[in-house]
N, C-alpha and C. Protein backbone atom coordinates (compact mmCIF):
# COMPACT_ATOMS: atom_id res chain seq x y z
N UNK A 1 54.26 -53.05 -4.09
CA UNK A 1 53.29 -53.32 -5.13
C UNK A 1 53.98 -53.61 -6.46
N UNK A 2 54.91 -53.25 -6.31
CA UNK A 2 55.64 -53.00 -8.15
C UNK A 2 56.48 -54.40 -8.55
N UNK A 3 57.16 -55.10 -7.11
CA UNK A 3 57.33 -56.30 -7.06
C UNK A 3 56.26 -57.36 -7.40
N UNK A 4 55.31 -57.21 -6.82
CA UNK A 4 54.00 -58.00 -7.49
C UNK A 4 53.72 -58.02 -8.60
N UNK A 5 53.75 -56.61 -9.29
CA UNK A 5 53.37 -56.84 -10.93
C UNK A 5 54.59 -57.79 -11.57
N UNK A 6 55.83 -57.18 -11.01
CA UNK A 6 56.84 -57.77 -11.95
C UNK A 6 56.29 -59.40 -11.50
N UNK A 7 56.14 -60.36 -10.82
CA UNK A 7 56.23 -61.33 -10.77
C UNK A 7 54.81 -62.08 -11.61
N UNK A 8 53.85 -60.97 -11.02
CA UNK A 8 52.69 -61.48 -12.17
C UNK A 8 53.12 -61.49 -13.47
N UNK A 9 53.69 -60.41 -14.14
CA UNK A 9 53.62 -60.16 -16.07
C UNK A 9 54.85 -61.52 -16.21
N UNK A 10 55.72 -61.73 -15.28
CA UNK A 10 56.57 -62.97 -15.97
C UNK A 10 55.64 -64.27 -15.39
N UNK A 11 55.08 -64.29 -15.05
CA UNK A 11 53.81 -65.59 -14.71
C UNK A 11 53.22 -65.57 -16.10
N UNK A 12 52.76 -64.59 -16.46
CA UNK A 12 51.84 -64.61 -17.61
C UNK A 12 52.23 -64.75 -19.10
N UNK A 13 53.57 -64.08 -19.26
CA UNK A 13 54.02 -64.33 -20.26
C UNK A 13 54.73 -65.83 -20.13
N UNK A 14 55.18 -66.51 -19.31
CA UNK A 14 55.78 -68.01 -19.17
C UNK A 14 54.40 -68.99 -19.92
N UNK A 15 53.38 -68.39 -19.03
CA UNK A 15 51.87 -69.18 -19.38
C UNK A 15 51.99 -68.99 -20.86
N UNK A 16 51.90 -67.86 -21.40
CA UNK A 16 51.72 -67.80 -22.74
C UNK A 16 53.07 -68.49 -23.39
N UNK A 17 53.80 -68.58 -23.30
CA UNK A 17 54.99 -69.35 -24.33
C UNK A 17 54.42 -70.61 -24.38
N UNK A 18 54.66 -71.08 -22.63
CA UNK A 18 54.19 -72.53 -22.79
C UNK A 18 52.80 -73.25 -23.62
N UNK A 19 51.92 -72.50 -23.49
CA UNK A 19 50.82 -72.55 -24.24
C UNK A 19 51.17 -72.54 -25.69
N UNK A 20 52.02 -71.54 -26.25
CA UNK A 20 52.27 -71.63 -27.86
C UNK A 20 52.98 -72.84 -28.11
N UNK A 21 54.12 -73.71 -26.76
CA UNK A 21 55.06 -74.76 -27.32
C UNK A 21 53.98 -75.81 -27.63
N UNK A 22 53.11 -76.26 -26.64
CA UNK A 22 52.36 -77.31 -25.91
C UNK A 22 50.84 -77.39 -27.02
N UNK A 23 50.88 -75.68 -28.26
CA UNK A 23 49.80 -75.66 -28.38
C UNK A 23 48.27 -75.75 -28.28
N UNK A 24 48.41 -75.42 -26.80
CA UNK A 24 46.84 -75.29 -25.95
C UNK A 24 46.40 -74.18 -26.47
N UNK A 25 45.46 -74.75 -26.02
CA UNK A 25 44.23 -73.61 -26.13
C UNK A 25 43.60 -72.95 -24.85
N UNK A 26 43.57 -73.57 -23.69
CA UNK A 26 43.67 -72.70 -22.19
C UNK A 26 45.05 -73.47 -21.77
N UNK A 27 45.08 -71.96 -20.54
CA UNK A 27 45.99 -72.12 -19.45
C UNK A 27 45.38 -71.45 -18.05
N UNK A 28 45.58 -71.68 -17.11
CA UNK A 28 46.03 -71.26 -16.15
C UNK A 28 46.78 -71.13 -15.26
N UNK A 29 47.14 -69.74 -14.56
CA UNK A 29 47.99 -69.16 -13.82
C UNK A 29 47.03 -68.62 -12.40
N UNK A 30 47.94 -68.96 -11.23
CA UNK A 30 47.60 -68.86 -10.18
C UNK A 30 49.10 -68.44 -9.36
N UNK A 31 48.38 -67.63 -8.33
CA UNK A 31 49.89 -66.71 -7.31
C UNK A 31 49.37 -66.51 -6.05
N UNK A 32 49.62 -66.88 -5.01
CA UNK A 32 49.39 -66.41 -3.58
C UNK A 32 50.52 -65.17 -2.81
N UNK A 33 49.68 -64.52 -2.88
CA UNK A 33 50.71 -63.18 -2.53
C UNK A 33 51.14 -63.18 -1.02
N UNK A 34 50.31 -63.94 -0.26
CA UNK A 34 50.56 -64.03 0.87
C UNK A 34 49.87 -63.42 2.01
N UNK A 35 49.85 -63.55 2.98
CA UNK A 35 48.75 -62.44 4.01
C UNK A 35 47.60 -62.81 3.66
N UNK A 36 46.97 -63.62 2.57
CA UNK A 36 45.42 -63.43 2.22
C UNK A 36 45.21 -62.99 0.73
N UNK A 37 46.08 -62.32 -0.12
CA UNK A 37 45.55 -62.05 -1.24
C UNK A 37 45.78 -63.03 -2.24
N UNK A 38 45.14 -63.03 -3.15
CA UNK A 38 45.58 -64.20 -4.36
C UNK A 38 45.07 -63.97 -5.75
N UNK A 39 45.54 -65.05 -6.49
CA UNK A 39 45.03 -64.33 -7.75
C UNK A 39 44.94 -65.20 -8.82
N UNK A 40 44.02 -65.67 -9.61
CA UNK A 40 43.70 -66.70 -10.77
C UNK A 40 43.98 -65.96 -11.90
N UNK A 41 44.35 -66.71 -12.81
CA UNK A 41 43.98 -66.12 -14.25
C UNK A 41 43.97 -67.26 -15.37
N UNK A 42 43.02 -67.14 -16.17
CA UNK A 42 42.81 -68.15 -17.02
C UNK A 42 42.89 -67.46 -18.42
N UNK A 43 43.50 -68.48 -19.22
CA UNK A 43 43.81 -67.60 -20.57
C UNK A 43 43.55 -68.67 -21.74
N UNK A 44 42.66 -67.86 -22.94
CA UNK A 44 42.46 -68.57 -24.20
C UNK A 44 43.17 -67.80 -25.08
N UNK A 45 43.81 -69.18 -26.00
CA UNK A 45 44.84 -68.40 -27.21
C UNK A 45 43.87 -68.36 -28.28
N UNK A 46 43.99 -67.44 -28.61
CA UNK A 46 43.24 -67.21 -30.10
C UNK A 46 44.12 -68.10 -31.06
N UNK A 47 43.29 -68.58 -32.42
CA UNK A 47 43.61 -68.85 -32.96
C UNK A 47 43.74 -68.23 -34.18
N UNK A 48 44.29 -68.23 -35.30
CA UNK A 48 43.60 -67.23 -36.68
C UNK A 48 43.75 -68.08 -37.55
């Protein structure tokens, strides 16, 4: 399980850089864990 997180939080933080270079405003991230599980995530950058 602990392998999984690590690979999710560097999925998510990659999403988020790229998003700050590219200046988007969504992204998404997607991971197939394999066996059947999977996992979306869609992300809005705030702006201020």
């Amino acid at each position: 399980m602990f392998f999984h997180l690590t690979i999710i939080s560097e999925l998510l933080v990659s999403l988020i850089y790229e998003m700050q270079r590219r200046n988007s405003l969504y992204g998404c991230a997607s991971l197939c864990v394999g066996g059947g599980p999977a996992m979306a995530t869609v992300l809005e950058m705030c702006q201020e």
